[in-house]
C-alpha atoms as a PDB file:
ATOM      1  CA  UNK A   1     132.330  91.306 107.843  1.00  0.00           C
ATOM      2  CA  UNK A   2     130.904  94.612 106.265  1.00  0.00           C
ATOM      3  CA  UNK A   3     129.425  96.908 109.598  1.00  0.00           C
ATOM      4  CA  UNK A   4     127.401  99.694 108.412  1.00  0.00           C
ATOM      5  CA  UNK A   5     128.334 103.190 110.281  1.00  0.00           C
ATOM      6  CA  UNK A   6     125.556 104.152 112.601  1.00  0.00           C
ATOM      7  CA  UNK A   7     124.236 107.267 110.947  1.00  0.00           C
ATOM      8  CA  UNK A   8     124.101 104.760 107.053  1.00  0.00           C
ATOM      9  CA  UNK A   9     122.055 102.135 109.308  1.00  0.00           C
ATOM     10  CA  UNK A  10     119.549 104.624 110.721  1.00  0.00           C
ATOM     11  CA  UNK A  11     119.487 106.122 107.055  1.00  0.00           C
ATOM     12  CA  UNK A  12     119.036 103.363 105.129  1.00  0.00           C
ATOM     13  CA  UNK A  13     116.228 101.828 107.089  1.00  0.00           C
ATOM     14  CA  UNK A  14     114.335 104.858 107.584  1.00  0.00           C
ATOM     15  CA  UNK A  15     114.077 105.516 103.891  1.00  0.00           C
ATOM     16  CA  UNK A  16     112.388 101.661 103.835  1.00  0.00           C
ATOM     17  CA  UNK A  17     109.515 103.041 105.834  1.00  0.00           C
ATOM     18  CA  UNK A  18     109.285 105.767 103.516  1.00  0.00           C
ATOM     19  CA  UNK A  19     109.092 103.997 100.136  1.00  0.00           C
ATOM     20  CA  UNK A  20     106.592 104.370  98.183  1.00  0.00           C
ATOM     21  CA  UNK A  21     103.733 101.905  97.010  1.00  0.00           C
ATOM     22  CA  UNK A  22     106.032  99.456  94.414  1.00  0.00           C
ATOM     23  CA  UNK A  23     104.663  96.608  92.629  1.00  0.00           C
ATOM     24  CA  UNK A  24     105.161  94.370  95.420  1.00  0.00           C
ATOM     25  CA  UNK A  25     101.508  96.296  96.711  1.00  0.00           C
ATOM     26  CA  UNK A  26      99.242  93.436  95.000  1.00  0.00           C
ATOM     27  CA  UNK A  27     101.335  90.674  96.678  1.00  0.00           C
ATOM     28  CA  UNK A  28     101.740  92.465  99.646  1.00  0.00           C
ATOM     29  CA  UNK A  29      98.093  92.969 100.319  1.00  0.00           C
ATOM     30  CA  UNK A  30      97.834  89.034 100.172  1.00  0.00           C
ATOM     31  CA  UNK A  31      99.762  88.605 103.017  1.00  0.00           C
ATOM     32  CA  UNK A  32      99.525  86.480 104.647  1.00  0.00           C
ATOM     33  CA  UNK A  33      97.997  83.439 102.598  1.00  0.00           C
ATOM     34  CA  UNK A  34     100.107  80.759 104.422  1.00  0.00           C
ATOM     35  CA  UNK A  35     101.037  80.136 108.401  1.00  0.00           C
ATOM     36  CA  UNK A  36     103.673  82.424 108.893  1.00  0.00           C
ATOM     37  CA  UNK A  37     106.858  81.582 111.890  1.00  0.00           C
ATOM     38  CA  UNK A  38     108.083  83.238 114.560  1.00  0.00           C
ATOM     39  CA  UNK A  39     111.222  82.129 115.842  1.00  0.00           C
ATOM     40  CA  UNK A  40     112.232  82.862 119.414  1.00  0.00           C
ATOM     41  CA  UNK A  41     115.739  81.962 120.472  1.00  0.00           C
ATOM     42  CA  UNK A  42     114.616  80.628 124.716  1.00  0.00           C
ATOM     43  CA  UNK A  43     113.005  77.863 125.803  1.00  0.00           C
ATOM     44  CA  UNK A  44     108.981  77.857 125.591  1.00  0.00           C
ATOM     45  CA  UNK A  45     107.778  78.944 129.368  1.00  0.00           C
ATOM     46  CA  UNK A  46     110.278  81.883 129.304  1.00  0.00           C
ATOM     47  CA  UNK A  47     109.280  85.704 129.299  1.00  0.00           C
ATOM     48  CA  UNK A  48     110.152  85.890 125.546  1.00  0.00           C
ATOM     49  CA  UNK A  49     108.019  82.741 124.430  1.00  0.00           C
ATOM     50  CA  UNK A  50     105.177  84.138 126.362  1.00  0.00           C
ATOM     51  CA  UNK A  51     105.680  87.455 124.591  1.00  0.00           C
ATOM     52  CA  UNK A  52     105.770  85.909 121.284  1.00  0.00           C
ATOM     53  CA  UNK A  53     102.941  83.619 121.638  1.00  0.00           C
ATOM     54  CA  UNK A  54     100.793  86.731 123.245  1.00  0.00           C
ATOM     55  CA  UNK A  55     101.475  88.757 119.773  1.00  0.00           C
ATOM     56  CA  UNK A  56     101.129  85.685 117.711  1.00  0.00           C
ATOM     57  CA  UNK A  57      97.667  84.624 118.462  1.00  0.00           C
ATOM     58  CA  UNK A  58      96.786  88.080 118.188  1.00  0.00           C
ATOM     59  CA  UNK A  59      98.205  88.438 114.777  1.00  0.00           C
ATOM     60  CA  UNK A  60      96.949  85.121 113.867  1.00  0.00           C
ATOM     61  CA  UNK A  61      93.031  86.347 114.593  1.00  0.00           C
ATOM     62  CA  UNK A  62      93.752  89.609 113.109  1.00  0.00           C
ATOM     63  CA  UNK A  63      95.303  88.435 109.845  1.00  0.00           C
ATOM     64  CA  UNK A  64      93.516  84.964 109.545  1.00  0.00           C
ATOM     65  CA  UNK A  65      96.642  82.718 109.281  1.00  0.00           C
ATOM     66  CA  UNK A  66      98.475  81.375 111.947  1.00  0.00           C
ATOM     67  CA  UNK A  67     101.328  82.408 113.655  1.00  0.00           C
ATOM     68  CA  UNK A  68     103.477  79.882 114.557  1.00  0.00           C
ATOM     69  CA  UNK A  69     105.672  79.991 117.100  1.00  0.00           C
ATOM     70  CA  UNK A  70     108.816  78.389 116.725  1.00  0.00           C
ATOM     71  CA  UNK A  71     111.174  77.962 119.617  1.00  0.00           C
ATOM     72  CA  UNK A  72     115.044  77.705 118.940  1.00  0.00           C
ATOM     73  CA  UNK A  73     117.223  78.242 122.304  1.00  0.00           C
ATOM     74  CA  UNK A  74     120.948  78.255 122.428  1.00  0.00           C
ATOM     75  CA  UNK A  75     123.960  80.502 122.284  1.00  0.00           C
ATOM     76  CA  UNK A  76     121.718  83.477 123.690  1.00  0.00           C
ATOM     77  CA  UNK A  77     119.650  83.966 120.720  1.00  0.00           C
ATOM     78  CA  UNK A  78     121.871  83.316 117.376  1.00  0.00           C
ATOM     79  CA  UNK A  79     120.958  80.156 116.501  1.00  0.00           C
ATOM     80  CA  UNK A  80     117.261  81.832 116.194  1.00  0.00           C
ATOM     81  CA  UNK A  81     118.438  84.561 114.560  1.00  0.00           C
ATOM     82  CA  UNK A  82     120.812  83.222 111.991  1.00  0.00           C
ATOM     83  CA  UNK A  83     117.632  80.819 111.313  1.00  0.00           C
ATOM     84  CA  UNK A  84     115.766  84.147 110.180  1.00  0.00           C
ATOM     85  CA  UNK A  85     118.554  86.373 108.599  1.00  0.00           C
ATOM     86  CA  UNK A  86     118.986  82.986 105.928  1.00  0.00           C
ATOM     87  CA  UNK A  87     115.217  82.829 105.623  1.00  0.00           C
ATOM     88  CA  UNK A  88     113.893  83.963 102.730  1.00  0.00           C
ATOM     89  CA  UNK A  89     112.600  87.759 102.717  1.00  0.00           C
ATOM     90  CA  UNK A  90     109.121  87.453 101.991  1.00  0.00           C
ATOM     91  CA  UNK A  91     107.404  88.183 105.942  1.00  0.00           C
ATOM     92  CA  UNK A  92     106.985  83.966 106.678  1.00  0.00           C
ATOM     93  CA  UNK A  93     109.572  83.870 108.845  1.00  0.00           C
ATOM     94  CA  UNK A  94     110.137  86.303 111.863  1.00  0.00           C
ATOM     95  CA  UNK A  95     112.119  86.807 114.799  1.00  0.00           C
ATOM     96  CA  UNK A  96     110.946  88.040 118.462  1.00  0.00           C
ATOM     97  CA  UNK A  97     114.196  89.949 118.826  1.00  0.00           C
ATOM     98  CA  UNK A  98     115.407  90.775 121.946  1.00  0.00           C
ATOM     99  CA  UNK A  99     118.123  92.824 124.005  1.00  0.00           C
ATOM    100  CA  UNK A 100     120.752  89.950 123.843  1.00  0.00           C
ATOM    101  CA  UNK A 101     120.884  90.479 119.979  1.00  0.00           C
ATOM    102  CA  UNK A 102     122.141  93.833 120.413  1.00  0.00           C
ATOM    103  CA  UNK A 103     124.958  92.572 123.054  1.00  0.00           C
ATOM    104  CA  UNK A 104     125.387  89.627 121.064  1.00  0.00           C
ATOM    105  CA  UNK A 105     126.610  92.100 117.601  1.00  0.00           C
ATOM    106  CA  UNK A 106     129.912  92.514 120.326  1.00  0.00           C
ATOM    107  CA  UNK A 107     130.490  90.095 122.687  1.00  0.00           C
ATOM    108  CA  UNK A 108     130.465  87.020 119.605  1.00  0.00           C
ATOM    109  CA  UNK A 109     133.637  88.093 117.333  1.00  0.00           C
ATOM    110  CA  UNK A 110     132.824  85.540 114.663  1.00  0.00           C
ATOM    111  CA  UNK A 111     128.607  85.230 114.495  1.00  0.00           C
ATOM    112  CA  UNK A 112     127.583  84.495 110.388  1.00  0.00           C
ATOM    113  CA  UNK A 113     125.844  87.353 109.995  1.00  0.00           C
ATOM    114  CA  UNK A 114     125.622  91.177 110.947  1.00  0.00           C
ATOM    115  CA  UNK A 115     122.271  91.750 113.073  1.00  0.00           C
ATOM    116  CA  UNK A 116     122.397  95.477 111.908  1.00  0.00           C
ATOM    117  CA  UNK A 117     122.861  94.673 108.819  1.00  0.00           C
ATOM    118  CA  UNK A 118     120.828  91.711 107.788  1.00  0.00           C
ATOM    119  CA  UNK A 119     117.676  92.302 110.186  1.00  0.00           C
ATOM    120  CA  UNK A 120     114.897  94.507 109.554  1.00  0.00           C
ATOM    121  CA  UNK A 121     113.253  95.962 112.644  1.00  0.00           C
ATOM    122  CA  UNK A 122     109.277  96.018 112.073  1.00  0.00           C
ATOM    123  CA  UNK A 123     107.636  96.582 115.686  1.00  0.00           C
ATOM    124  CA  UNK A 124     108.853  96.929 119.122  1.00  0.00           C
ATOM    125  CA  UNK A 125     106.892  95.792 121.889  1.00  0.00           C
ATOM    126  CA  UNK A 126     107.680  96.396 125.497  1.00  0.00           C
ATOM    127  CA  UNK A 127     110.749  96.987 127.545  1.00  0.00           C
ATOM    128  CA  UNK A 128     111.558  95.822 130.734  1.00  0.00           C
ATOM    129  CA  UNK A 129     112.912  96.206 133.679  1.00  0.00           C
ATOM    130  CA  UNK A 130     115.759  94.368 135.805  1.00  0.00           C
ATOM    131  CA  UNK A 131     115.854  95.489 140.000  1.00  0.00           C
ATOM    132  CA  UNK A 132     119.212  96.303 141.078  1.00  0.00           C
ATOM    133  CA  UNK A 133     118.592  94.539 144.146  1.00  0.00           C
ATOM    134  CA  UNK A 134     120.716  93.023 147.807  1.00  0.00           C
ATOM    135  CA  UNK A 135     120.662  90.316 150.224  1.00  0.00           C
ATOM    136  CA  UNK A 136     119.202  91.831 153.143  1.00  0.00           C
ATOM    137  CA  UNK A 137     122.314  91.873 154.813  1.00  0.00           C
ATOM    138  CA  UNK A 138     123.469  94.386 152.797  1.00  0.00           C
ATOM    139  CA  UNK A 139     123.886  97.580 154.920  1.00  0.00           C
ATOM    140  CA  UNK A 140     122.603  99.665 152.008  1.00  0.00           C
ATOM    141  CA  UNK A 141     119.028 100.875 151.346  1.00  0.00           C
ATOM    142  CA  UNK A 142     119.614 103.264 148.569  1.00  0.00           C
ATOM    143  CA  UNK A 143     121.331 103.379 145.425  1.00  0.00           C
ATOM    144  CA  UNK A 144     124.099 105.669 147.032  1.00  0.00           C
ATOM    145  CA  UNK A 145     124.417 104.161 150.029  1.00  0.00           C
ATOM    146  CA  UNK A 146     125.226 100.853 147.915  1.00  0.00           C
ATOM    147  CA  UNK A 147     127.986 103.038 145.848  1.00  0.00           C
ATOM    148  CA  UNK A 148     129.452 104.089 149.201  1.00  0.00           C
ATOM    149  CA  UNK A 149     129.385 100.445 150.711  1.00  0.00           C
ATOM    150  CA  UNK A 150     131.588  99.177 147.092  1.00  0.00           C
ATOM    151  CA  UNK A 151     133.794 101.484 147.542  1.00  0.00           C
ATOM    152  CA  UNK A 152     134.621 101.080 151.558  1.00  0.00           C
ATOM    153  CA  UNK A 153     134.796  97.349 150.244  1.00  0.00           C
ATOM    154  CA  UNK A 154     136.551  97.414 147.391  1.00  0.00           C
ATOM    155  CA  UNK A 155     136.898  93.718 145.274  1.00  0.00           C
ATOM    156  CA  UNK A 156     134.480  92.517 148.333  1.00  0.00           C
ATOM    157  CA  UNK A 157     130.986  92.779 147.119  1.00  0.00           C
ATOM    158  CA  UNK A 158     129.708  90.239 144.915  1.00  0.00           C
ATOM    159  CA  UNK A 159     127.746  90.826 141.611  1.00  0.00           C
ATOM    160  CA  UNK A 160     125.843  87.712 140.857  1.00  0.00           C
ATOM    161  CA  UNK A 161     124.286  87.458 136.924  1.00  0.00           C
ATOM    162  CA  UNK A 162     122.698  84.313 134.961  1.00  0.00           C
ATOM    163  CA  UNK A 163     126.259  84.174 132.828  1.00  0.00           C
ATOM    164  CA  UNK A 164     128.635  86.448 130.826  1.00  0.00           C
ATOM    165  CA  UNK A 165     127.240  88.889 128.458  1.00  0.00           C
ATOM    166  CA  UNK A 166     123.753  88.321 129.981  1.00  0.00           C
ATOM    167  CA  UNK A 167     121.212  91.827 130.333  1.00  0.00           C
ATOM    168  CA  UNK A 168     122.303  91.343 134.176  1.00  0.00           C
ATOM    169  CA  UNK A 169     126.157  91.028 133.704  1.00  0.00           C
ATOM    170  CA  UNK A 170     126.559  94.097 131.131  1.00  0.00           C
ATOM    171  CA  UNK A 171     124.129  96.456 133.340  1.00  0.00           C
ATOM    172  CA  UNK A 172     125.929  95.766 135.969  1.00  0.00           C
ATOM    173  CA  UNK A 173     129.244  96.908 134.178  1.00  0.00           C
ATOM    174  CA  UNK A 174     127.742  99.639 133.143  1.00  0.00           C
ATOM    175  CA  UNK A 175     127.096 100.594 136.989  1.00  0.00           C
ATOM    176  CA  UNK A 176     130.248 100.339 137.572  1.00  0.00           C
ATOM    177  CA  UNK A 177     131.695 102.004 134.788  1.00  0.00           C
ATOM    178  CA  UNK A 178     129.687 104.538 135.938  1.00  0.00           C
ATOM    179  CA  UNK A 179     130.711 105.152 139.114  1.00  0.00           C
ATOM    180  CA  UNK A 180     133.989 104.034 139.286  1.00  0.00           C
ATOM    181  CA  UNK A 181     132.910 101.188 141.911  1.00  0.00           C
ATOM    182  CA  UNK A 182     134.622  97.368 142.291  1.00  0.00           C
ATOM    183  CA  UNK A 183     132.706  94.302 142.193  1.00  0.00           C
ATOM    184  CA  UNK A 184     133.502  90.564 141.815  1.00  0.00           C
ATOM    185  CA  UNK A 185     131.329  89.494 139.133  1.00  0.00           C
ATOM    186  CA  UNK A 186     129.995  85.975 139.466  1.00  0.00           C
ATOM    187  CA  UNK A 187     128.219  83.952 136.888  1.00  0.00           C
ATOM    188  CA  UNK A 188     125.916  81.229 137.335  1.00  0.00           C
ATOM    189  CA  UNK A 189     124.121  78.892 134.232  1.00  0.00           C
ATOM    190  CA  UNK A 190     121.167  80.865 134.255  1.00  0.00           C
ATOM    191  CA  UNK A 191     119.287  83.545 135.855  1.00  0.00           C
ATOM    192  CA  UNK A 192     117.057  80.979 138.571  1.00  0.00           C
ATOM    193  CA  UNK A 193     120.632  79.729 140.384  1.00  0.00           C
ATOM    194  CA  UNK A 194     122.195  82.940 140.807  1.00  0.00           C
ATOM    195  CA  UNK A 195     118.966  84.688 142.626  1.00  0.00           C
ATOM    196  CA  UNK A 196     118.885  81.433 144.614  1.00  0.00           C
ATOM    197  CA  UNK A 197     122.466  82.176 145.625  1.00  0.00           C
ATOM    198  CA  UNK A 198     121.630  85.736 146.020  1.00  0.00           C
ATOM    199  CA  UNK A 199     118.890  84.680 148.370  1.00  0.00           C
ATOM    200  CA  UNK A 200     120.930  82.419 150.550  1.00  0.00           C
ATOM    201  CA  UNK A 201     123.748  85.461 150.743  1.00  0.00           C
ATOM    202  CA  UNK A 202     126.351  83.631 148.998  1.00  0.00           C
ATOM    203  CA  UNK A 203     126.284  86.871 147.177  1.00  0.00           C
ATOM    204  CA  UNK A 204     125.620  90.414 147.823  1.00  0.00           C
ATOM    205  CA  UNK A 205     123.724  92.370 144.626  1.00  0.00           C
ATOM    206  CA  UNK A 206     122.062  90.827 141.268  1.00  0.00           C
ATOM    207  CA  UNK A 207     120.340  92.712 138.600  1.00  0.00           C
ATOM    208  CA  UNK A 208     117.253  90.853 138.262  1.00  0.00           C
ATOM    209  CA  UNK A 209     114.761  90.352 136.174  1.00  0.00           C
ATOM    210  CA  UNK A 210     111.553  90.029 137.264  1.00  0.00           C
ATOM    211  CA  UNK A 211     111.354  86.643 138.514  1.00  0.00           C
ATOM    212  CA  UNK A 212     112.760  88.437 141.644  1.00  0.00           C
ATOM    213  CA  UNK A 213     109.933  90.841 142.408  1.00  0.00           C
ATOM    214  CA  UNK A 214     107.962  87.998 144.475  1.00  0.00           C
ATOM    215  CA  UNK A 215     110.768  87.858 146.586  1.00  0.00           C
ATOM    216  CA  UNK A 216     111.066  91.689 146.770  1.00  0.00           C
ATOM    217  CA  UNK A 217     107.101  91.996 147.500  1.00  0.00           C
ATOM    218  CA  UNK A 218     107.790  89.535 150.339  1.00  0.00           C
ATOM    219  CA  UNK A 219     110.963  91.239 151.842  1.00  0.00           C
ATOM    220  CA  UNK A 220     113.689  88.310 151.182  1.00  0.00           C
ATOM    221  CA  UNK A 221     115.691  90.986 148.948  1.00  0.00           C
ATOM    222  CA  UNK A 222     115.882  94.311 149.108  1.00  0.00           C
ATOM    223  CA  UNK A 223     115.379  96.706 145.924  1.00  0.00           C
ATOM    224  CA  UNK A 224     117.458  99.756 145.867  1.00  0.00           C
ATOM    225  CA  UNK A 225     116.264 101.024 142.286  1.00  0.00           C
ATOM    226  CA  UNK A 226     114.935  99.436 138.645  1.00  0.00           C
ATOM    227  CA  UNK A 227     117.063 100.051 135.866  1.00  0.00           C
ATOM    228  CA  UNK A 228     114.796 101.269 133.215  1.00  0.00           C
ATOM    229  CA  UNK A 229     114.419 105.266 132.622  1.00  0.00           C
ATOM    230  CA  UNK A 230     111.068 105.566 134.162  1.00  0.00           C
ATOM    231  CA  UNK A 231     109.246 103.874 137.123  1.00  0.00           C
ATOM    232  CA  UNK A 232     108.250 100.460 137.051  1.00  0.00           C
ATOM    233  CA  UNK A 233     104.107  99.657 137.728  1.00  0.00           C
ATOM    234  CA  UNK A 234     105.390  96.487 138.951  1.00  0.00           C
ATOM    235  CA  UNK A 235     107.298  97.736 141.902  1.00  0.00           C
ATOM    236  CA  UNK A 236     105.842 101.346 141.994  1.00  0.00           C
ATOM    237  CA  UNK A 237     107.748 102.580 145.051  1.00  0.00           C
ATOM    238  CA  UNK A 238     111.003 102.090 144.435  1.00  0.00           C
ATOM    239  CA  UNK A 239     112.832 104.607 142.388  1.00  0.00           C
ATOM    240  CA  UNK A 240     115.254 104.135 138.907  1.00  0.00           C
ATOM    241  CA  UNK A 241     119.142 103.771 138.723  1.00  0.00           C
ATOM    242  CA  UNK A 242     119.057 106.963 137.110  1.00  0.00           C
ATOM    243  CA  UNK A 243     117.488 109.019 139.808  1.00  0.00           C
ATOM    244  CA  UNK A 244     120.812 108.791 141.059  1.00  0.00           C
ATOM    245  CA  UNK A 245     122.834 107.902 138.419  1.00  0.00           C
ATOM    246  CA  UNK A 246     122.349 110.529 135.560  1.00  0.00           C
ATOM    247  CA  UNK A 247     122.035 108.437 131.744  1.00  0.00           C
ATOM    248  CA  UNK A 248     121.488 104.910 133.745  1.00  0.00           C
ATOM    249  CA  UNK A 249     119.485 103.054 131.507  1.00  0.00           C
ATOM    250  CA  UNK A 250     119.630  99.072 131.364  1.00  0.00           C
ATOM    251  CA  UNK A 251     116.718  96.945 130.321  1.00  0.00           C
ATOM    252  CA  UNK A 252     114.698  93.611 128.516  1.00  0.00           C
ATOM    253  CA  UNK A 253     113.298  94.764 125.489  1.00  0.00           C
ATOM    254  CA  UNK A 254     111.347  92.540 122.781  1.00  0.00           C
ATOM    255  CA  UNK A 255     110.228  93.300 119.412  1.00  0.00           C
ATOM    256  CA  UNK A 256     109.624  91.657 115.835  1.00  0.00           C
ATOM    257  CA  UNK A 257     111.992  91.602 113.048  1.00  0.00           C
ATOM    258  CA  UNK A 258     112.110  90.057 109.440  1.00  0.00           C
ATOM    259  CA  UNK A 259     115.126  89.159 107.580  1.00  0.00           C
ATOM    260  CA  UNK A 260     116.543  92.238 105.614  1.00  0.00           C
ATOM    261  CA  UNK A 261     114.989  93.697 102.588  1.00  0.00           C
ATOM    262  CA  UNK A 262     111.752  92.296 103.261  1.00  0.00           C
ATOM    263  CA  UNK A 263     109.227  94.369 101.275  1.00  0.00           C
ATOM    264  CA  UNK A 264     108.541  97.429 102.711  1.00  0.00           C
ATOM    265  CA  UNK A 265     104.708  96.991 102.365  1.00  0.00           C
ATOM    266  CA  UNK A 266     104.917  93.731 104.309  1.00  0.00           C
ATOM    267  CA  UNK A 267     106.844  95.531 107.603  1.00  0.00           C
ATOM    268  CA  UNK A 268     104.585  98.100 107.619  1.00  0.00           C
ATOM    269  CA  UNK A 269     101.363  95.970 107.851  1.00  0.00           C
ATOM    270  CA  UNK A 270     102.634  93.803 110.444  1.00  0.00           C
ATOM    271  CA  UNK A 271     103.408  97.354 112.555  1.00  0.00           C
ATOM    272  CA  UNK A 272     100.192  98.696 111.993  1.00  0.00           C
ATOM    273  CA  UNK A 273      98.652  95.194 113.813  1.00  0.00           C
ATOM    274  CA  UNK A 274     101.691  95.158 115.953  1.00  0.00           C
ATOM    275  CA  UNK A 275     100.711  98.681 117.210  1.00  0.00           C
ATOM    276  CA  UNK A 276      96.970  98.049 117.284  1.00  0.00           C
ATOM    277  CA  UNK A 277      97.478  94.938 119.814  1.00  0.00           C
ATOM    278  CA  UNK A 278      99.907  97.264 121.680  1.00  0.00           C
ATOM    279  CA  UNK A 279      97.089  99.363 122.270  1.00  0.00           C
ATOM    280  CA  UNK A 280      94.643  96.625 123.473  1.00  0.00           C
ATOM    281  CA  UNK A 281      93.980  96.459 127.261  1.00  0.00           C
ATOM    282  CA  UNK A 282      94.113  93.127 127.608  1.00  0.00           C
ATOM    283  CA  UNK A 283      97.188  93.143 125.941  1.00  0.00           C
ATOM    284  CA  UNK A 284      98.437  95.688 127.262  1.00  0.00           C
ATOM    285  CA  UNK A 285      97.685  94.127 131.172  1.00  0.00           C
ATOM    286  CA  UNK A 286      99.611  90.937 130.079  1.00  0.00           C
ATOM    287  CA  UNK A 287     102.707  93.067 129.317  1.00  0.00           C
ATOM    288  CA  UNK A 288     102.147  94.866 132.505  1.00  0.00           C
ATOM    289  CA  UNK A 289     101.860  91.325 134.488  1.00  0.00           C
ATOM    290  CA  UNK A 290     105.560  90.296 132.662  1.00  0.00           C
ATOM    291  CA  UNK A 291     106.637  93.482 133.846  1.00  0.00           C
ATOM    292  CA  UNK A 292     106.600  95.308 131.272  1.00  0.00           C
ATOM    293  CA  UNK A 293     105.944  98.808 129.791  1.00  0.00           C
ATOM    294  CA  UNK A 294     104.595  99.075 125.805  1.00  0.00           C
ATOM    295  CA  UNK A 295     107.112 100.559 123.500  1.00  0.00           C
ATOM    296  CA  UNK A 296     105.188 100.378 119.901  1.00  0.00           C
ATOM    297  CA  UNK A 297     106.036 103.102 117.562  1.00  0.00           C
ATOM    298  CA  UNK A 298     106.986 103.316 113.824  1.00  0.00           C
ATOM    299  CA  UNK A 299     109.678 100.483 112.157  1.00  0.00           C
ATOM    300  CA  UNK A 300     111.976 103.572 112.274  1.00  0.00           C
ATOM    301  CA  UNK A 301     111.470 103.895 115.804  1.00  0.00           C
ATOM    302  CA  UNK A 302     112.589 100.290 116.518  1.00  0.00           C
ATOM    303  CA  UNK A 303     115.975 100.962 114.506  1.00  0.00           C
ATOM    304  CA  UNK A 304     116.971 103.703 116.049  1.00  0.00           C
ATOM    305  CA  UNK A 305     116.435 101.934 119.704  1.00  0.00           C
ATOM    306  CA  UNK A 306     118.592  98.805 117.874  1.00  0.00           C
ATOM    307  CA  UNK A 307     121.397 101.453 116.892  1.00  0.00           C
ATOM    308  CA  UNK A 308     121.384 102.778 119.933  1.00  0.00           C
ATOM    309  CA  UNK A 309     121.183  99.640 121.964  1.00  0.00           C
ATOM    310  CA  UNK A 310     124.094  98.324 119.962  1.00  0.00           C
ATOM    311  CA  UNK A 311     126.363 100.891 120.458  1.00  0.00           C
ATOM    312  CA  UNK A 312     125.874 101.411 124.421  1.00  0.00           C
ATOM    313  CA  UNK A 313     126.421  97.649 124.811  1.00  0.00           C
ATOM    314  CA  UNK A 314     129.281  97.521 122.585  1.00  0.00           C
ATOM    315  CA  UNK A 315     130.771 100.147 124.410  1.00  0.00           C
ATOM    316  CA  UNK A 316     131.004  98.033 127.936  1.00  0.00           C
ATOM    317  CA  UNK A 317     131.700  94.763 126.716  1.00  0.00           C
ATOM    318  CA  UNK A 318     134.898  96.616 125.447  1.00  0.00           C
ATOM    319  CA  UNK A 319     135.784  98.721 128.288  1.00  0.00           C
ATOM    320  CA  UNK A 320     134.887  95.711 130.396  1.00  0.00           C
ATOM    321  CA  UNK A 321     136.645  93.258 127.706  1.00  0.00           C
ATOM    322  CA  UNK A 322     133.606  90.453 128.411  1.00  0.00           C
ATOM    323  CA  UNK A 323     133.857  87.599 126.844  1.00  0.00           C
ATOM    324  CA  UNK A 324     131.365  84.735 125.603  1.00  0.00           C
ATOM    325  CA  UNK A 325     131.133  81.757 128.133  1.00  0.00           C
END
């Protein structure tokens, strides 16, 4: 299948941001005059269907139509996404990307269609956090104290994740890629039974998400670091990877994407709302209760984070040769 180099990609869909006003404009400006989907590849109740259905009503009451959401779960995310890239391009149907599409352009040799290729990127939304966090039995309170433990132990420490090629399995290849350290990694069917192992010390570390920060809050693990660049609000006190770890970066990010070559006049709308619900503070306190920070920014903005996130993911799931369950 045809892979656009990098540098084409970022190109190429900066230049759609850039076009000028084409005779799509009267159409365009109709938008939306039916109920418009959004297609979310997890089960309703998860972090991304809450996300979604936060910046779908919002949309909806903006824009006047509704925004459905339309939940699609399985094979982390494709099934909802090959649902959207054979959708036709005229801003009705929509995708609330997320991180795993950008792991899933790698791990899945044979997917139908080329997520760099055949998405267009129109808002991002927030990013999120995992916790790099240990059963309290775990000797180590820091970050380098838990480098020095692997390595006295090497093959002995157990990394538990929800499955293989999950945001927790490849961040925590990317630790050890970048430090040269040995763990066992261990994957469960789903995020919920691996903490719940983690918890009972059947394992040693997990990168969470933030389903664990209750259990952080209330001392049952401990949190050596979050994985994101910056500080989390939700867990204020306790310092990033990178502190440590110069370039560490591993996170849940969410945004909105249309099928590719959707008129240019129809991305840009939806970012300008995007963006103005982004900087609502009620909005904006809902992210922060998921654990979230706001991303927002230009279409342009949201491919180059895509490029990026698909080549640094890429990159491990090579050098760490992970496979799909």
């Amino acid at each position: 299948m045809l892979k656009l180099p990098r540098r084409q990609f970022l190109h190429l869909a900066a230049g759609v941001a850039a076009l000028p006003l084409s005779p799509h404009i009267v159409w365009a400006q109709a938008y939306p005059s039916r109920p418009v989907r959004l297609v979310v590849g997890f089960p309703p109740g998860g972090a991304a269907d809450i996300v979604a259905r936060l910046v779908g009503q919002w949309l909806s009451e903006r824009l006047g139509q509704s925004f459905v959401i339309d939940n699609r779960p399985g094979a982390t995310g494709n099934i909802a996404t090959e649902a959207v890239v054979r959708a036709p391009r005229d801003g009705y149907t929509l995708l609330l990307a997320t991180t795993p599409n950008t792991i899933n352009a790698t791990l899945y040799s044979k997917l139908n269609f080329d997520f760099m290729r055949d998405i267009a990127p129109i808002a991002s939304i927030s990013r999120v956090p995992s916790a790099m966090v240990v059963n309290p039995s775990v000797s180590a309170k820091t970050v380098p104290e838990f480098i020095a433990y692997a390595k006295a132990n090497p093959g002995k420490v157990n990394m538990a994740s929800g499955g293989n090629g999950t945001v927790g399995h490849v961040s925590g290849e990317l630790l050890k890629l970048m430090t040269g350290i040995d763990m066992v990694h261990v994957p469960y069917r789903g995020a919920a039974p691996a903490l719940t192992e983690l918890l009972g010390g059947q394992v040693q570390v997990m990168f969470a998400d933030p389903s664990s920060f209750e259990y952080i809050r209330a001392g049952k693990l401990r949190a050596l670091a979050v994985t994101t660049a910056t500080p989390s609000e939700a867990l204020p006190d306790v310092p990033t990877v990178g502190e440590f770890i110069k370039g560490f970066e591993a996170s849940q990010w969410y945004g909105v994407c249309a099928p590719g070559n959707t008129p240019a006049e129809i991305i840009n709308r939806l970012n300008r709302e995007i963006n103005t619900a982004l900087s609502d503070p009620k909005i904006k306190a809902r992210l922060t209760d998921l654990g979230g920070t706001v991303l927002a920014g230009s279409p342009a903005d949201f491919v180059k984070l895509v490029a990026e996130e698909t080549e640094k993911w890429g990159k491990v799931i090579r050098a760490a040769n992970i496979k799909p369950e």
